[in-house]
C-alpha atoms as a PDB file:
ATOM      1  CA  UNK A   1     -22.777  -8.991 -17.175  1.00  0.00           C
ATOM      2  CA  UNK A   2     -25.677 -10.277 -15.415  1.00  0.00           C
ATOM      3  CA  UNK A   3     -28.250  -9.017 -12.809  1.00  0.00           C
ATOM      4  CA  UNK A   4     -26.336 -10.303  -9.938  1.00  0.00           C
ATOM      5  CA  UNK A   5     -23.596  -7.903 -10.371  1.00  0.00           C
ATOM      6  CA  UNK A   6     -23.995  -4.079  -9.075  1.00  0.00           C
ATOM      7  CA  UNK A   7     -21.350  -2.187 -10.561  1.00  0.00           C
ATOM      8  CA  UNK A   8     -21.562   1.053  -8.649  1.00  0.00           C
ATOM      9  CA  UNK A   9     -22.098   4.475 -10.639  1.00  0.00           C
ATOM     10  CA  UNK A  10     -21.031   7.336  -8.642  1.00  0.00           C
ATOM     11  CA  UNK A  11     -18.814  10.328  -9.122  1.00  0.00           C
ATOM     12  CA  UNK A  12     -17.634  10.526  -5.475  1.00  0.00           C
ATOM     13  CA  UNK A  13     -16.902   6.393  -5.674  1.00  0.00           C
ATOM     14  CA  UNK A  14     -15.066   7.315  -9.453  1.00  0.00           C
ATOM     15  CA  UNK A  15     -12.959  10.084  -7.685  1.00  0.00           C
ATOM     16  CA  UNK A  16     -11.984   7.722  -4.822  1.00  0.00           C
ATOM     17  CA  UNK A  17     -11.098   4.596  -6.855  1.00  0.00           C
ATOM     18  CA  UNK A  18      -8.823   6.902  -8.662  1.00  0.00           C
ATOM     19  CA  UNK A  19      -7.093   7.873  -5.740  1.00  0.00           C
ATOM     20  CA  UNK A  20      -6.628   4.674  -4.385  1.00  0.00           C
ATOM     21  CA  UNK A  21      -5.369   2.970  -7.723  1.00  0.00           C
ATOM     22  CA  UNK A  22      -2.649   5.830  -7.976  1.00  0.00           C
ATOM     23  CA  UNK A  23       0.875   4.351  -6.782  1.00  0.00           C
ATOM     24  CA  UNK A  24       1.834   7.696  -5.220  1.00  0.00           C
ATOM     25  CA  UNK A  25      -1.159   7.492  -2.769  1.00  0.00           C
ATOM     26  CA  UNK A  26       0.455   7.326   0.613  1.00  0.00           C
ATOM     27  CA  UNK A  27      -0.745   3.929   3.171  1.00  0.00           C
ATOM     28  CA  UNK A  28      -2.856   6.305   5.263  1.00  0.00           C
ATOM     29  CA  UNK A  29      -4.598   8.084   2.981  1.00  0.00           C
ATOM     30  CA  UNK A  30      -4.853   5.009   0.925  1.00  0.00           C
ATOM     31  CA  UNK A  31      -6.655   3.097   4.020  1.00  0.00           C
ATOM     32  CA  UNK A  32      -8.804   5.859   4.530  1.00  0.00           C
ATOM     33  CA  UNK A  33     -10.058   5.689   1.046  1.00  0.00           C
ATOM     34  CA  UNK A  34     -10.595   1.989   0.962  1.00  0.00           C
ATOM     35  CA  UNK A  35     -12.687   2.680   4.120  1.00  0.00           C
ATOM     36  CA  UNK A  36     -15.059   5.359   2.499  1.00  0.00           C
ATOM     37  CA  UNK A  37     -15.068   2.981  -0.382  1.00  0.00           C
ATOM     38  CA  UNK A  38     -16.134   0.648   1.833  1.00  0.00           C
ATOM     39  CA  UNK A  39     -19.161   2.581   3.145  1.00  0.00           C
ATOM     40  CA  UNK A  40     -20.361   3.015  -0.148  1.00  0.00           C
ATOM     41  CA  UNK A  41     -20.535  -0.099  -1.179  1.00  0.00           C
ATOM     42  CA  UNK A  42     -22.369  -1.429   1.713  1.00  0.00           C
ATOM     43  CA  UNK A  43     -24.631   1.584   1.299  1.00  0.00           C
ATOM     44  CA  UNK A  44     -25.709   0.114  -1.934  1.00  0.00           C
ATOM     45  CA  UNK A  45     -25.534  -3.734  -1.466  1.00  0.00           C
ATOM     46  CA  UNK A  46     -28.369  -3.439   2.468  1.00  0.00           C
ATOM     47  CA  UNK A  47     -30.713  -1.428  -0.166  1.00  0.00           C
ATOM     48  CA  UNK A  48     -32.887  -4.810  -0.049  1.00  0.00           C
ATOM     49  CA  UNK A  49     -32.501  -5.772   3.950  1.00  0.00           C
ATOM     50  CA  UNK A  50     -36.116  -6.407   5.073  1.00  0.00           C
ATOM     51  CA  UNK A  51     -36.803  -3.946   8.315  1.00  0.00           C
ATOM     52  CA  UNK A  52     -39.880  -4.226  10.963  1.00  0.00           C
ATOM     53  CA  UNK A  53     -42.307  -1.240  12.109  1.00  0.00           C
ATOM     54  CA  UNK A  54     -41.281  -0.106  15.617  1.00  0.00           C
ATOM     55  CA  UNK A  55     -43.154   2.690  17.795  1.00  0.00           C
ATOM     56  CA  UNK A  56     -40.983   4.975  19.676  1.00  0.00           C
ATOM     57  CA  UNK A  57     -40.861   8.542  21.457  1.00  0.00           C
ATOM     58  CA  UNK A  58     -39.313  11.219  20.246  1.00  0.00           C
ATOM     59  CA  UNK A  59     -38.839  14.614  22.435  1.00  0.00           C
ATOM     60  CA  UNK A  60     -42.240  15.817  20.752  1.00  0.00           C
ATOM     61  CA  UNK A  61     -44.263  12.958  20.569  1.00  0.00           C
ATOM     62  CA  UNK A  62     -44.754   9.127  19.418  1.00  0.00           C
ATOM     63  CA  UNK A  63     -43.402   7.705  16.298  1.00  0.00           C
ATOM     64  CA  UNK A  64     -43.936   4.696  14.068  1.00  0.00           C
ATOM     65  CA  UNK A  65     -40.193   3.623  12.866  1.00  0.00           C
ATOM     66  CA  UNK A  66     -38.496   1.405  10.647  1.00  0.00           C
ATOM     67  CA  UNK A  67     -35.729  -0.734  12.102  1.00  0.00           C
ATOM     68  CA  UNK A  68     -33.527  -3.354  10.897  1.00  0.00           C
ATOM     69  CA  UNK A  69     -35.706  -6.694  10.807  1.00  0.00           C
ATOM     70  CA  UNK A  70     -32.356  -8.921  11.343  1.00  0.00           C
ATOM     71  CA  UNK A  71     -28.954  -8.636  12.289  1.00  0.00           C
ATOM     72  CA  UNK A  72     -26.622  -9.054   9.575  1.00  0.00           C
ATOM     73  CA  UNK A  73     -23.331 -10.574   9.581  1.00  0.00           C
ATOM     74  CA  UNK A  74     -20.744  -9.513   7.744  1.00  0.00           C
ATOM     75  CA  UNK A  75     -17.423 -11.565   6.998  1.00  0.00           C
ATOM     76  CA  UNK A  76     -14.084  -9.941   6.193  1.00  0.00           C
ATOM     77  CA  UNK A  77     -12.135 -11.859   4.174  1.00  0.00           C
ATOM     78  CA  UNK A  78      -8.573 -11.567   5.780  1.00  0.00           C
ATOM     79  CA  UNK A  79      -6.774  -9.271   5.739  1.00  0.00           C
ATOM     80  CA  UNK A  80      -7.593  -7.232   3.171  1.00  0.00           C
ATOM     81  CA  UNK A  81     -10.737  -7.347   3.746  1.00  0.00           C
ATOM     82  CA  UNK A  82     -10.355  -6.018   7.136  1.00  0.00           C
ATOM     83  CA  UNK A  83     -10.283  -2.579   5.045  1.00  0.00           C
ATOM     84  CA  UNK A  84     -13.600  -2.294   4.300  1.00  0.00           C
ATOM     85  CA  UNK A  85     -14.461  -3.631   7.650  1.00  0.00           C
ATOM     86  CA  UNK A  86     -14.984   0.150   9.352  1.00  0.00           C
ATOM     87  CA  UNK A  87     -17.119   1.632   6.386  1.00  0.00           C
ATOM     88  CA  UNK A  88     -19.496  -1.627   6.134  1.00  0.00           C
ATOM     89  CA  UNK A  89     -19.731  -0.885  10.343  1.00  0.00           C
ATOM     90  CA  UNK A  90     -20.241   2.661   9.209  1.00  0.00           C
ATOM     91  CA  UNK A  91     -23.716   2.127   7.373  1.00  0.00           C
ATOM     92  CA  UNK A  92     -24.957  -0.870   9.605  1.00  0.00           C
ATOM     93  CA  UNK A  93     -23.118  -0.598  12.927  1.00  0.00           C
ATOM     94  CA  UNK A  94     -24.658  -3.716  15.012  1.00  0.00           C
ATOM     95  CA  UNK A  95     -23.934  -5.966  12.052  1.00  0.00           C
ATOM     96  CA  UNK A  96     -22.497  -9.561  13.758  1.00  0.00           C
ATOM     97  CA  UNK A  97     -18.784  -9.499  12.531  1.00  0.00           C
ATOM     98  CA  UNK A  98     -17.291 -12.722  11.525  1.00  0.00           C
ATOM     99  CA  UNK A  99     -13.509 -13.234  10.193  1.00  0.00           C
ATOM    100  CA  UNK A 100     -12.323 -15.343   7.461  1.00  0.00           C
ATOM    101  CA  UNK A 101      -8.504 -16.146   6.975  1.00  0.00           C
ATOM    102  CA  UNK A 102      -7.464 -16.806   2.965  1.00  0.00           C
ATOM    103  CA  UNK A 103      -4.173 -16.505   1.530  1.00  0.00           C
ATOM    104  CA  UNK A 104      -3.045 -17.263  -2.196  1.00  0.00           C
ATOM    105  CA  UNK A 105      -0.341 -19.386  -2.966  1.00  0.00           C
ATOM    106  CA  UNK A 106       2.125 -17.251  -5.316  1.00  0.00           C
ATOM    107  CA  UNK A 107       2.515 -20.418  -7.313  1.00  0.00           C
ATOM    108  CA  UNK A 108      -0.828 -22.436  -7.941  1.00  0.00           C
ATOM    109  CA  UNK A 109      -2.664 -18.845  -7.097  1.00  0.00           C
ATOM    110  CA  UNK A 110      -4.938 -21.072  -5.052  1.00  0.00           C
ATOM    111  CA  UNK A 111      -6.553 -19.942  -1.464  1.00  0.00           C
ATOM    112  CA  UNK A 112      -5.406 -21.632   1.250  1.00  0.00           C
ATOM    113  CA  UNK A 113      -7.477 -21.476   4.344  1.00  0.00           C
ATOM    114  CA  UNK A 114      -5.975 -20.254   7.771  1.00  0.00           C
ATOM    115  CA  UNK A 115      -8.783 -19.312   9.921  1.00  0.00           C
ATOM    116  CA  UNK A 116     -12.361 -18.796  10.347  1.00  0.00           C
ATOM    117  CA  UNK A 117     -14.651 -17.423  13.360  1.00  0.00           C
ATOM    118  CA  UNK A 118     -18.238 -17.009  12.363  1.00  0.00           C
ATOM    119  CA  UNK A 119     -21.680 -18.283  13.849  1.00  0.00           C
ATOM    120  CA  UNK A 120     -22.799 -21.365  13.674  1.00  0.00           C
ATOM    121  CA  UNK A 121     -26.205 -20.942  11.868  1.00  0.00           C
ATOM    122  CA  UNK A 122     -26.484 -18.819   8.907  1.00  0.00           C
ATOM    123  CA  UNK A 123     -29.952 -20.325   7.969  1.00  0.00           C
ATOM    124  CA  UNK A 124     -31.998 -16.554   6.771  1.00  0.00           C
ATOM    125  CA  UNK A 125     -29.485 -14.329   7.592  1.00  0.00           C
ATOM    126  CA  UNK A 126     -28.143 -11.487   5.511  1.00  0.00           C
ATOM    127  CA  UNK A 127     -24.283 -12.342   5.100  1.00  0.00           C
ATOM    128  CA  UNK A 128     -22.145  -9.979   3.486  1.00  0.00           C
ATOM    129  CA  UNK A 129     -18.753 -11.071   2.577  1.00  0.00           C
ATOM    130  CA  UNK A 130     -15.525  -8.273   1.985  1.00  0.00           C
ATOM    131  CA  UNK A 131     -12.624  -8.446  -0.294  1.00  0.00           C
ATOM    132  CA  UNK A 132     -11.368  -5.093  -1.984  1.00  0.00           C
ATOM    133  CA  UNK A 133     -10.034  -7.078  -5.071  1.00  0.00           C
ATOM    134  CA  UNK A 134     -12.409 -10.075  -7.198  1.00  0.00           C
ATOM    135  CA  UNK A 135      -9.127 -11.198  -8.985  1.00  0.00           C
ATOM    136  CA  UNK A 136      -9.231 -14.823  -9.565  1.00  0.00           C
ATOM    137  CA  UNK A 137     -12.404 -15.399  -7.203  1.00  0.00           C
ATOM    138  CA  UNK A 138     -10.783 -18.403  -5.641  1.00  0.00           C
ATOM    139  CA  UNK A 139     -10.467 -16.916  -1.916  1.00  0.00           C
ATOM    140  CA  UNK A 140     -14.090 -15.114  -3.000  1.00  0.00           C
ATOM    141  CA  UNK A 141     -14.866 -18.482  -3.742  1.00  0.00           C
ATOM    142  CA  UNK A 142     -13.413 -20.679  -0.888  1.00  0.00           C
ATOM    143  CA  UNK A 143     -15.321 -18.150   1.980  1.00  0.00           C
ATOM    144  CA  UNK A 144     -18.408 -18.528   0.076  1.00  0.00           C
ATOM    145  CA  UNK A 145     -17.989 -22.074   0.382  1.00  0.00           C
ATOM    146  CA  UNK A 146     -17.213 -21.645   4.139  1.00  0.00           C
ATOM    147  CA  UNK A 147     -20.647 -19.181   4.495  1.00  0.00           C
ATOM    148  CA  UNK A 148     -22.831 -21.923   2.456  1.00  0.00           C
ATOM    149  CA  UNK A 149     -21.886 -24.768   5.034  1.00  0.00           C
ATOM    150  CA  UNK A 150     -23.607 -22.587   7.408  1.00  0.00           C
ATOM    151  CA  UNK A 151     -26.418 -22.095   5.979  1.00  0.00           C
ATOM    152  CA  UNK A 152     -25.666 -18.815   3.793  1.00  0.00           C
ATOM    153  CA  UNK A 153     -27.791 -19.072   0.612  1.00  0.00           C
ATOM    154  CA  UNK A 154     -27.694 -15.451  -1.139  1.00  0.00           C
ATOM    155  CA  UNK A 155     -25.112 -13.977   0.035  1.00  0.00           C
ATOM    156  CA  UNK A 156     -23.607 -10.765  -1.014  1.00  0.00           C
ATOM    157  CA  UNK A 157     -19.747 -10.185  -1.905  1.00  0.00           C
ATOM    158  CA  UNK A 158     -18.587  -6.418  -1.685  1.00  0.00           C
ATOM    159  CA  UNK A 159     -15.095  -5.328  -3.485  1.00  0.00           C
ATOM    160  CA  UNK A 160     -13.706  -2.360  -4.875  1.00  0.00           C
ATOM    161  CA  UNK A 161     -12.384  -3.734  -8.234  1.00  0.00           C
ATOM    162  CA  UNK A 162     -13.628  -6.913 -10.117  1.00  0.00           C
ATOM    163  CA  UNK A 163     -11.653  -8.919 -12.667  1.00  0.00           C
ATOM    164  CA  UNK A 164     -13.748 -10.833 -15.443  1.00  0.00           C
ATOM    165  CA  UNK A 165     -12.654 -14.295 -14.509  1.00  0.00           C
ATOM    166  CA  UNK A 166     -13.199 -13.593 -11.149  1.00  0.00           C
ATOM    167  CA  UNK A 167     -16.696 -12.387 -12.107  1.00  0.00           C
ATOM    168  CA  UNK A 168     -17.392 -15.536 -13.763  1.00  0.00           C
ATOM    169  CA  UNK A 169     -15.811 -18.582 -11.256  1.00  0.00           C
ATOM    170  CA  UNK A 170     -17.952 -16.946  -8.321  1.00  0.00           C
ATOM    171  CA  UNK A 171     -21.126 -16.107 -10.282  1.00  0.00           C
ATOM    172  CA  UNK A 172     -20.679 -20.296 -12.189  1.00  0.00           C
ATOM    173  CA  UNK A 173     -19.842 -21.537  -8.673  1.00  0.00           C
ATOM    174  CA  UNK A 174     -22.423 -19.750  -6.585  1.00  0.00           C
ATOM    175  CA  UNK A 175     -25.364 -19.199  -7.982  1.00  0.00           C
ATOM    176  CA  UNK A 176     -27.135 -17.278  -4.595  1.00  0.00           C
ATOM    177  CA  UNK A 177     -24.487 -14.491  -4.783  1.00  0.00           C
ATOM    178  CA  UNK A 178     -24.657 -11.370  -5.717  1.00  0.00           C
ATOM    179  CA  UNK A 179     -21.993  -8.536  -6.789  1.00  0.00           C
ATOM    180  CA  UNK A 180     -21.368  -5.043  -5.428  1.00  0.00           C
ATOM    181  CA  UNK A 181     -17.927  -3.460  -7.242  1.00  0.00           C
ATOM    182  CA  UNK A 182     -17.045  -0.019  -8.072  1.00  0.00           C
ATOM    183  CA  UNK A 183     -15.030  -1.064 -11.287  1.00  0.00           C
ATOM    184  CA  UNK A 184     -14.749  -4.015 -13.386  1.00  0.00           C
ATOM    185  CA  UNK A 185     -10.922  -3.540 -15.002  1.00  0.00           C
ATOM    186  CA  UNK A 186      -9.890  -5.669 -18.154  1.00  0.00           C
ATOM    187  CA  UNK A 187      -7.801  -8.922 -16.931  1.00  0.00           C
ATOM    188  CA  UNK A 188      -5.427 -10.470 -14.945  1.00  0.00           C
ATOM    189  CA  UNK A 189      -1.277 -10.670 -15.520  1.00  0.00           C
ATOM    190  CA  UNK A 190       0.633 -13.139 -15.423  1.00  0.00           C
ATOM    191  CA  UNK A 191       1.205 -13.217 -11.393  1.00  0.00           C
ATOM    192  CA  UNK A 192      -3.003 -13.395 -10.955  1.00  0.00           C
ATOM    193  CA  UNK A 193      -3.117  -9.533 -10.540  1.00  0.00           C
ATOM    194  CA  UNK A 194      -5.548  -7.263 -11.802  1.00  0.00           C
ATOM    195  CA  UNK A 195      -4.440  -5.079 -14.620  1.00  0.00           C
ATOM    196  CA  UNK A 196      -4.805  -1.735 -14.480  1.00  0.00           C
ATOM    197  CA  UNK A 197      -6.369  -2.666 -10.472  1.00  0.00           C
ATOM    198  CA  UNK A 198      -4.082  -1.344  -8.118  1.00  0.00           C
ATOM    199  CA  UNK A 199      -1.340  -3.689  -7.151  1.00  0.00           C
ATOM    200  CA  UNK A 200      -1.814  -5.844  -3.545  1.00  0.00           C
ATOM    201  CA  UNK A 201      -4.458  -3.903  -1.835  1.00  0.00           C
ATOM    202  CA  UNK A 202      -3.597  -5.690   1.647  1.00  0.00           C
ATOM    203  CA  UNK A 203       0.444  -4.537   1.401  1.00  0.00           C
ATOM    204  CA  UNK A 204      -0.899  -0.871   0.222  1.00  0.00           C
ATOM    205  CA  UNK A 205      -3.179  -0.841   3.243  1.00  0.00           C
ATOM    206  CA  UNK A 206      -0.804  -2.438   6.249  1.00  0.00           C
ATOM    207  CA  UNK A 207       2.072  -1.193   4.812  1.00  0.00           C
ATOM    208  CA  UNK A 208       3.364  -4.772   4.580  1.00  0.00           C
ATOM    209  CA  UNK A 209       5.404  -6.916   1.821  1.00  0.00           C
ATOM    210  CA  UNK A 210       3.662  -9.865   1.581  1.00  0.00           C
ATOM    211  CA  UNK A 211       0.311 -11.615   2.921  1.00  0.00           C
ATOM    212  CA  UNK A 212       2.129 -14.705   3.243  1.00  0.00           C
ATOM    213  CA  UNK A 213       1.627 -16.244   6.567  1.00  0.00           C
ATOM    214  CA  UNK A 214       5.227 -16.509   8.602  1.00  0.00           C
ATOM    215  CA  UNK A 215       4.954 -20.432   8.840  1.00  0.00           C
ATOM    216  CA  UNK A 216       4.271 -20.720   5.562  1.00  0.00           C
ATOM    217  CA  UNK A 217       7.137 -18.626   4.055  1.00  0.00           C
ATOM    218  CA  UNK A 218       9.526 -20.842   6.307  1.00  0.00           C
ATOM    219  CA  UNK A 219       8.149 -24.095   4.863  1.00  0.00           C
ATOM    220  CA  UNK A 220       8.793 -22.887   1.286  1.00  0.00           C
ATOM    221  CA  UNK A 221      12.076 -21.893   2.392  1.00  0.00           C
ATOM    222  CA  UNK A 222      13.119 -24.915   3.964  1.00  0.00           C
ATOM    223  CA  UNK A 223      13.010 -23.744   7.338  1.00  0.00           C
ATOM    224  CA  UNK A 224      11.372 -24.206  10.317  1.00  0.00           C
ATOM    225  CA  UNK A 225       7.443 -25.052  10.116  1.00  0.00           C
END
């Protein structure tokens, strides 16, 4: 689609994605996958972090290194997103880790902000963002927006399975991101899933019915706020 999308091209990501998008896949294994999943795509979206020469000892001598040149942060986009949290921390394990709250309303499938915890400065900092599922790219869209007021300007969204329209709002409405995905599947129903995908990746993960915020739920019920 464009060079700012990485669609990942791997036998051992293939064999994994299939696992995970089978309905049969119990919620452990299933969060186990989406972890290794995880790793792999952070693997291939830090290929291009810039590093610094270092000089060290090892037990037979000195050493001239390569080291990380800058912390990165990297922002889960909640909750799902917490899933690929552990295999990101896997690859680069003194990344900064920031948390950002979405849900989607069942009805306008917008993202409605909850909650966000991240640094105040993002001015030249890697920033990785995490979301298993690119369905409509409006929470993909919204944390961008978040990361940007920060100072994010290229920032990097990882998730295991793309839909096109969710391809296209983020790459029209950011122009600094870039794409890592093991699978880009055909479209979206009628409910804003993706189709084949494999269903709510956050209620396969937790084990959990909805992503639907308690307070929220009440409100459309007519109960309590």
């Amino acid at each position: 689609m464009t060079e700012r999308l990485h669609v990942i091209d791997h036998p051992a990501v293939a064999d994994r994605l299939a696992r995970i998008r089978d309905k049969t896949t119990p919620t452990p294994i299933f969060r186990r996958l989406i972890e290794e999943v995880g790793a792999f795509l952070a693997y291939e979206a830090t290929r291009g972090l810039a590093t610094r020469e270092d000089r060290i000892t090892t037990p037979v001598g000195p050493a001239i290194v390569r080291r990380l040149g800058t912390r990165p942060v990297v922002a889960p986009i909640l909750r799902a997103g917490l899933g690929l949290l552990p295999g990101f921390l896997s690859v680069v394990d003194d990344a900064v880790v920031a948390h950002l709250g979405f849900f989607r309303d069942p009805e306008t499938l917008a993202a409605v902000p909850y909650y966000a915890n991240l640094p105040d400065d993002l001015s030249g900092v890697p920033v990785f963002a995490l979301d298993p599922m690119l369905a409509t790219g409006h929470s993909g869209a919204a944390a961008l927006d978040v990361l940007a007021a920060r100072g994010a300007t290229e920032p990097r969204l990882l998730c295991a399975i793309a839909a096109p329209v969710g391809l296209s709002h983020l790459l029209d409405r950011h122009p600094g991101v870039r794409i890592v995905t093991c699978a880009v599947d055909e479209r979206l129903n009628e409910h804003g899933y993706i189709v084949p995908g494999l269903g709510d990746a956050g209620d396969r993960m937790f084990g959990s019915a909805t992503s639907l915020p308690a307070a929220y739920r009440e409100r459309r019920a007519g109960g309590p706020a």
